[in-house]
Protein backbone atom coordinates (compact mmCIF):
# COMPACT_ATOMS: atom_id res chain seq x y z
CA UNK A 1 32.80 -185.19 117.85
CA UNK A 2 32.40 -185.74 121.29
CA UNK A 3 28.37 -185.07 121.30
CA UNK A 4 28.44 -187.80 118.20
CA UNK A 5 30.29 -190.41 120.31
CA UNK A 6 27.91 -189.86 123.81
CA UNK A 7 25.18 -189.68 121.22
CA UNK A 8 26.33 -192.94 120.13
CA UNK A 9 26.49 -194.29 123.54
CA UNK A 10 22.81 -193.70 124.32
CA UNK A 11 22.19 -195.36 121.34
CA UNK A 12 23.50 -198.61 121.98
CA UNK A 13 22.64 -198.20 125.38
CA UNK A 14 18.80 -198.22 124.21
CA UNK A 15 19.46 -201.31 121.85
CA UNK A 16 20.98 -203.56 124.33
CA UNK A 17 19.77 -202.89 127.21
CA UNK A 18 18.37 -206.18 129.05
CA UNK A 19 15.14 -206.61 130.34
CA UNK A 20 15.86 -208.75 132.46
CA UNK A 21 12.09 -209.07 133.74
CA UNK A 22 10.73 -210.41 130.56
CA UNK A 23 10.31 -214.02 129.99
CA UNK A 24 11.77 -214.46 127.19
CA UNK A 25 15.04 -215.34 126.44
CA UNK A 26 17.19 -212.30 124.96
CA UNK A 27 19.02 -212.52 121.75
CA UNK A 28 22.70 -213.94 122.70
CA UNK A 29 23.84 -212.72 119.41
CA UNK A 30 27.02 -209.93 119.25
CA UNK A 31 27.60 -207.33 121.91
CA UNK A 32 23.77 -208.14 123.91
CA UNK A 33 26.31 -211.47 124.88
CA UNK A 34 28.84 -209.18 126.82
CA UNK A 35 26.02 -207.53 129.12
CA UNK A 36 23.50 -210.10 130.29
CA UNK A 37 25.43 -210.68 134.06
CA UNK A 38 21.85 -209.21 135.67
CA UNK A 39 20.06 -212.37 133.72
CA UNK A 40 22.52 -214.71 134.11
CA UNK A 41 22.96 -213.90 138.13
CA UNK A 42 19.08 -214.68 138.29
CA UNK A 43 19.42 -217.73 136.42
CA UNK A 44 22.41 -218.55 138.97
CA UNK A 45 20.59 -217.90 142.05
CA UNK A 46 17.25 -219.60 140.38
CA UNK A 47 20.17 -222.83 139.80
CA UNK A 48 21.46 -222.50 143.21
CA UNK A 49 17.84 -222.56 144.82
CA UNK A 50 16.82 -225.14 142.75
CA UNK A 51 13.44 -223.03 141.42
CA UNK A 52 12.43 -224.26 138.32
CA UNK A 53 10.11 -221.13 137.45
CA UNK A 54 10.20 -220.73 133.57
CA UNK A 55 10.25 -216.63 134.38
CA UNK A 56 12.97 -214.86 136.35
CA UNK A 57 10.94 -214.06 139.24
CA UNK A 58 12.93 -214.68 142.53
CA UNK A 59 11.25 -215.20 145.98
CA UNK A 60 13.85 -212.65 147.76
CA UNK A 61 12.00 -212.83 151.21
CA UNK A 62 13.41 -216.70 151.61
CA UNK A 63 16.99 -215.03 151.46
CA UNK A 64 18.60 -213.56 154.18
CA UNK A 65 20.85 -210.24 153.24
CA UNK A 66 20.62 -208.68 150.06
CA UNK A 67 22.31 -208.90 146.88
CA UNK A 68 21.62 -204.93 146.46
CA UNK A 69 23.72 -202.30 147.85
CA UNK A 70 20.42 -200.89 148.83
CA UNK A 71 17.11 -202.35 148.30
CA UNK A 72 14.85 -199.64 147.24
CA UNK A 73 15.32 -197.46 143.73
CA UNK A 74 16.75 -194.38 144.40
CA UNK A 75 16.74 -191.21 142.08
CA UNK A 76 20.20 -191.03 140.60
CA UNK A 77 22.49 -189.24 137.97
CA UNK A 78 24.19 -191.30 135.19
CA UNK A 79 26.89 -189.77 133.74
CA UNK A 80 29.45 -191.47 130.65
CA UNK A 81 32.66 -189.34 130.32
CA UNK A 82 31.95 -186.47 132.94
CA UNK A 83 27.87 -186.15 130.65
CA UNK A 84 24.94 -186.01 132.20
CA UNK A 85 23.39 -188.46 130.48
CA UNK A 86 20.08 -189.71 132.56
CA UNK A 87 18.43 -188.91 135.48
CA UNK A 88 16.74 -191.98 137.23
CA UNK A 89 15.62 -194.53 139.33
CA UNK A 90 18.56 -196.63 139.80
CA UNK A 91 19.99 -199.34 142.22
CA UNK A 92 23.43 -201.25 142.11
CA UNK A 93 22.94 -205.05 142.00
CA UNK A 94 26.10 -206.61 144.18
CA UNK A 95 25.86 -210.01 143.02
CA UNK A 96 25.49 -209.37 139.14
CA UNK A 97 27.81 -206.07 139.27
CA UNK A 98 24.87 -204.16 137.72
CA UNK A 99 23.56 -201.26 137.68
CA UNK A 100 19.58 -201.61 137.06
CA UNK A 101 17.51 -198.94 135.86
CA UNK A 102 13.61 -198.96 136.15
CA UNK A 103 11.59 -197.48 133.86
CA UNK A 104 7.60 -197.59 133.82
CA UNK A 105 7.28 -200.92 135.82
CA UNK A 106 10.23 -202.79 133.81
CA UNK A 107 13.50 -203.78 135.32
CA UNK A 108 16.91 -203.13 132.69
CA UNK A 109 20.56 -203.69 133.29
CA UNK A 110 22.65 -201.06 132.22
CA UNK A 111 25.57 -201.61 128.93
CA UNK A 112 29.11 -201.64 131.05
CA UNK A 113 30.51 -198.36 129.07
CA UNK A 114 33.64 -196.69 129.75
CA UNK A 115 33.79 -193.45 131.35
CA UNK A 116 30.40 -194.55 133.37
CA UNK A 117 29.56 -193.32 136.25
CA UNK A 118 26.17 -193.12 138.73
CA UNK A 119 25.73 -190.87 141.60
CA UNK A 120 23.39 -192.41 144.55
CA UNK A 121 22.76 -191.33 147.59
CA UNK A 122 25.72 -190.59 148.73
CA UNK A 123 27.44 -192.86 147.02
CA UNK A 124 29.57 -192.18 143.79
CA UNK A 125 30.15 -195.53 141.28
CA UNK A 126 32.22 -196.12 138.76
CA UNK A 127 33.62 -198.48 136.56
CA UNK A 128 37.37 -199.10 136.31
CA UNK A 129 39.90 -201.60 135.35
CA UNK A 130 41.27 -203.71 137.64
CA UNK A 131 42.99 -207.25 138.15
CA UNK A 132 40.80 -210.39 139.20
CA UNK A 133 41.64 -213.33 141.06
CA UNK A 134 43.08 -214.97 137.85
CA UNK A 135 45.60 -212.60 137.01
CA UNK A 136 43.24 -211.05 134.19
CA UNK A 137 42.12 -207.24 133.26
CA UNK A 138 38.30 -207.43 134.36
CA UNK A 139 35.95 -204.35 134.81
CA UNK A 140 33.87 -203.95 137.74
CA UNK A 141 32.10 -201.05 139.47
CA UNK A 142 33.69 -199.22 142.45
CA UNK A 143 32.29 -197.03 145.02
CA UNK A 144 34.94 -194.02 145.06
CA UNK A 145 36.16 -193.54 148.85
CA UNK A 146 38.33 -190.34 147.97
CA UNK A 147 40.11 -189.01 145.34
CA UNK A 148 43.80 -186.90 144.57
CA UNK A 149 46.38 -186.19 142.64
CA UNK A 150 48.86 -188.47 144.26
CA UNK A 151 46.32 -191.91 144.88
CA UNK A 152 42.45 -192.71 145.15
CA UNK A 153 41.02 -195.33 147.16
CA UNK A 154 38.17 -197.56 146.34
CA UNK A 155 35.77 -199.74 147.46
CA UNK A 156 34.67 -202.92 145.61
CA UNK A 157 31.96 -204.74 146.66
CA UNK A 158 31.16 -208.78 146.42
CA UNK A 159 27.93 -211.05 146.69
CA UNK A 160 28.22 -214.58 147.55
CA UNK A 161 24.98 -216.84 147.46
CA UNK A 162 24.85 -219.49 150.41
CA UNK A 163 21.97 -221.78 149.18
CA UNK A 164 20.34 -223.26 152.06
CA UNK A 165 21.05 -226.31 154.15
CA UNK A 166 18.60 -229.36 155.43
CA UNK A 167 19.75 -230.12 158.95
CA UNK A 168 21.50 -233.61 158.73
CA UNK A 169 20.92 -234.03 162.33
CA UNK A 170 17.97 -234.21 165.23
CA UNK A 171 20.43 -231.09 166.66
CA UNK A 172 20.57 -229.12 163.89
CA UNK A 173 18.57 -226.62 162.11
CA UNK A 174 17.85 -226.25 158.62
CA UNK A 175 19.72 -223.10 157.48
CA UNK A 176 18.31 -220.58 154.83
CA UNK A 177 19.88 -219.46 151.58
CA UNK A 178 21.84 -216.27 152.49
CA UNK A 179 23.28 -213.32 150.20
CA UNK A 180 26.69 -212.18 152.28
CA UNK A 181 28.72 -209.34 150.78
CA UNK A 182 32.61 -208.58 151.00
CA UNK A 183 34.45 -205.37 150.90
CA UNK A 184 38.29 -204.96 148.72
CA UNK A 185 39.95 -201.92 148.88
CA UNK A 186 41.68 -200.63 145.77
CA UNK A 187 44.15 -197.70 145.14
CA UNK A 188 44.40 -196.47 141.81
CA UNK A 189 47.80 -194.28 141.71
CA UNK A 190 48.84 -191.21 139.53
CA UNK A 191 49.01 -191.66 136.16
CA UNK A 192 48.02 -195.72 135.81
CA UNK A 193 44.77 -196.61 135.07
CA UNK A 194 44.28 -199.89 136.19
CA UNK A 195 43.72 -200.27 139.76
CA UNK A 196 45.52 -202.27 142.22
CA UNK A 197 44.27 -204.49 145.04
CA UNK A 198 45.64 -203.55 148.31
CA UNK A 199 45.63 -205.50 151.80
CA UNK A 200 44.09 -203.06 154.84
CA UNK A 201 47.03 -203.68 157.38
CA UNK A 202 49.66 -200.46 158.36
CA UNK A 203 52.82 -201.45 156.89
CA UNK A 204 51.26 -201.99 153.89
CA UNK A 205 49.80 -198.41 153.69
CA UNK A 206 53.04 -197.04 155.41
CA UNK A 207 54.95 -198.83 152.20
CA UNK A 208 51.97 -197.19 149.49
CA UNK A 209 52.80 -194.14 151.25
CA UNK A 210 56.73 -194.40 151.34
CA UNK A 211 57.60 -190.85 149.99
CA UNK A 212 55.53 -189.31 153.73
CA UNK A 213 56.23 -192.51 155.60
CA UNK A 214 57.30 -190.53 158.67
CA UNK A 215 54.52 -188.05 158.20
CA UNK A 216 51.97 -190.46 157.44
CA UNK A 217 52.97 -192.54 160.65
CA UNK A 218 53.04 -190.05 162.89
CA UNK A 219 49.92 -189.16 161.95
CA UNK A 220 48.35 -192.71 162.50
CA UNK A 221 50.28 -192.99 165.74
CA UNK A 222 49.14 -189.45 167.27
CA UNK A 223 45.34 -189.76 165.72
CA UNK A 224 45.06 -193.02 166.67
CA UNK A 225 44.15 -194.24 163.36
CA UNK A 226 42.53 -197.79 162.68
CA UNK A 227 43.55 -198.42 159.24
CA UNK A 228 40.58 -200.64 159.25
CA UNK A 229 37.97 -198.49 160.04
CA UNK A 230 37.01 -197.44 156.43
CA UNK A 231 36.05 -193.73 157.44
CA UNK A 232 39.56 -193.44 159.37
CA UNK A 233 40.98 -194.88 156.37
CA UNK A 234 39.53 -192.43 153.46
CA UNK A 235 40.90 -189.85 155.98
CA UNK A 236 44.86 -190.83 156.08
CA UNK A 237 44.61 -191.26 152.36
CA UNK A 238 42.59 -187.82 152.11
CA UNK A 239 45.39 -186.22 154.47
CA UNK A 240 48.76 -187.85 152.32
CA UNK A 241 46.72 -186.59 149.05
CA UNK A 242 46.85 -183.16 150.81
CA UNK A 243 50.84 -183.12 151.42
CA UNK A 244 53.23 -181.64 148.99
C-alpha cells in the first residue's frame, strides 16, 4: 500500500508540476490552483517592479540580495515520507516558499506534499505545519536546526521585496529594489505536530526548558551561551535533548 500511495505521489507530482518558465498561463483549474506560489511570486515581483514583460523573465541583476537561499542549483535528494524519491538539481526559492527543480533547461516548482523533504548542501528542508501571523494552520518549509525526542528547533526563512525608490531630493539617491530575508525560530515539541513560534531571548528558552531549568541555566551561564547565536543555540537545545 505504501509503494501505491508514493507511487501516487510522483504521479501527481508529474501532472502539476508548474513550469513556471513558460509563457503561457497554466490551467488554474482544481489542485494546479493550490501550487502556483513560484508563478504568482514572479508575477508579484514583475507588479512590484512595474515590468510589463508578457513572459516571466525577471532582470535579477537590478535587485540587490536574493530571493534564493542559494543562487546556484545544487544536486539534491527529495524524499516524501522517509522515500527516496528523486535525485536532482534543486534550489529553495525564499520569497515563493518553493522548492524548484530543473530539468533539461526548464524551471518547475515542486507540489507542497506531506511528508516532503529535500536534502541540500548541508541543509535539510522540510515542510511542516505551523501557525501564521493570522492565527491560521499554514504550511511552509523549514530548515531543521536539530532534532530529539524531547523538542526540535527550526528555522523558517522570509523574503521581503523592497521595490526601488526615486530620490525625492537634490540629497538623496535613488535606491534599488532589494530582496531582504528574515529568520523565525520554531520548536516543534514531543508528540504535537504543529510547530510553535518561539521568541530567541533566555527566559523564554529557560521557560521551554522548565523540567532542566537549573541544568539548562547553568549551562548557558558557565558556556557562555548567546541564545542568539543560532549555532550556540542548536547546541543548548542539542544538549537538553540529550538529558534524561
Amino acid at each position: 500500500m505504501k509503494t501505491k500511495n508514493i507511487s501516487l505521489l510522483i504521479t501527481l507530482c508529474i501532472l502539476y508540476t508548474i513550469n513556471i518558465s513558460s509563457q503561457e498561463e497554466p490551467s488554474m483549474s482544481g489542485v494546479i490552483r493550490q501550487y502556483q506560489s513560484t508563478l504568482l511570486a514572479f508575477q508579484k515581483i514583475k507588479r512590484l517592479l512595474k515590468e510589463d514583460k508578457k513572459d516571466n523573465q525577471i532582470d535579477f541583476t537590478s535587485i540587490k540580495g536574493s530571493p534564493y537561499l542559494k543562487e546556484e542549483f545544487s544536486l539534491g535528494q527529495f524524499y516524501i515520507s522517509d522515500s527516496l524519491i528523486d535525485k536532482n538539481l534543486f534550489r529553495y526559492n525564499i520569497y515563493a516558499d518553493e522548492i524548484e527543480i530543473k530539468e533539461n533547461d526548464q524551471l518547475y516548482g515542486l507540489l507542497k506534499i506531506e511528508g516532503t523533504k529535500l536534502v541540500l548542501d548541508n541543509y535539510t528542508i522540510l515542510l511542516k505545519e505551523y501557525v501564521n501571523q493570522d492565527k491560521l494552520k499554514s504550511k511552509s518549509y523549514f530548515i531543521l536546526l536539530t532534532n530529539g525526542e524531547k523538542i526540535g528547533l527550526y528555522k523558517r526563512k522570509r523574503c521581503k521585496l523592497t521595490p526601488a525608490q526615486k530620490a525625492t531630493t537634490p540629497n538623496q539617491m535613488d535606491r534599488a529594489a532589494k530582496f531582504t530575508t528574515y529568520d523565525d525560530y520554531y520548536i516543534q515539541k514531543e508528540n504535537q505536530n504543529i510547530l510553535q513560534e518561539i521568541s530567541i531571548k533566555k527566559k523564554n528558552i529557560l521557560k521551554i526548558m522548565q523540567d532542566k531549568k537549573d541544568i539548562i541555566n547553568n549551562y548557558i551561564d558557565k558556556n557562555n551561551i548567546d541564545v542568539k547565536n543560532e549555532k550556540k543555540l542548536t547546541e543548548l537545545f542539542t544538549f537538553y535533548n540529550s538529558l534524561k
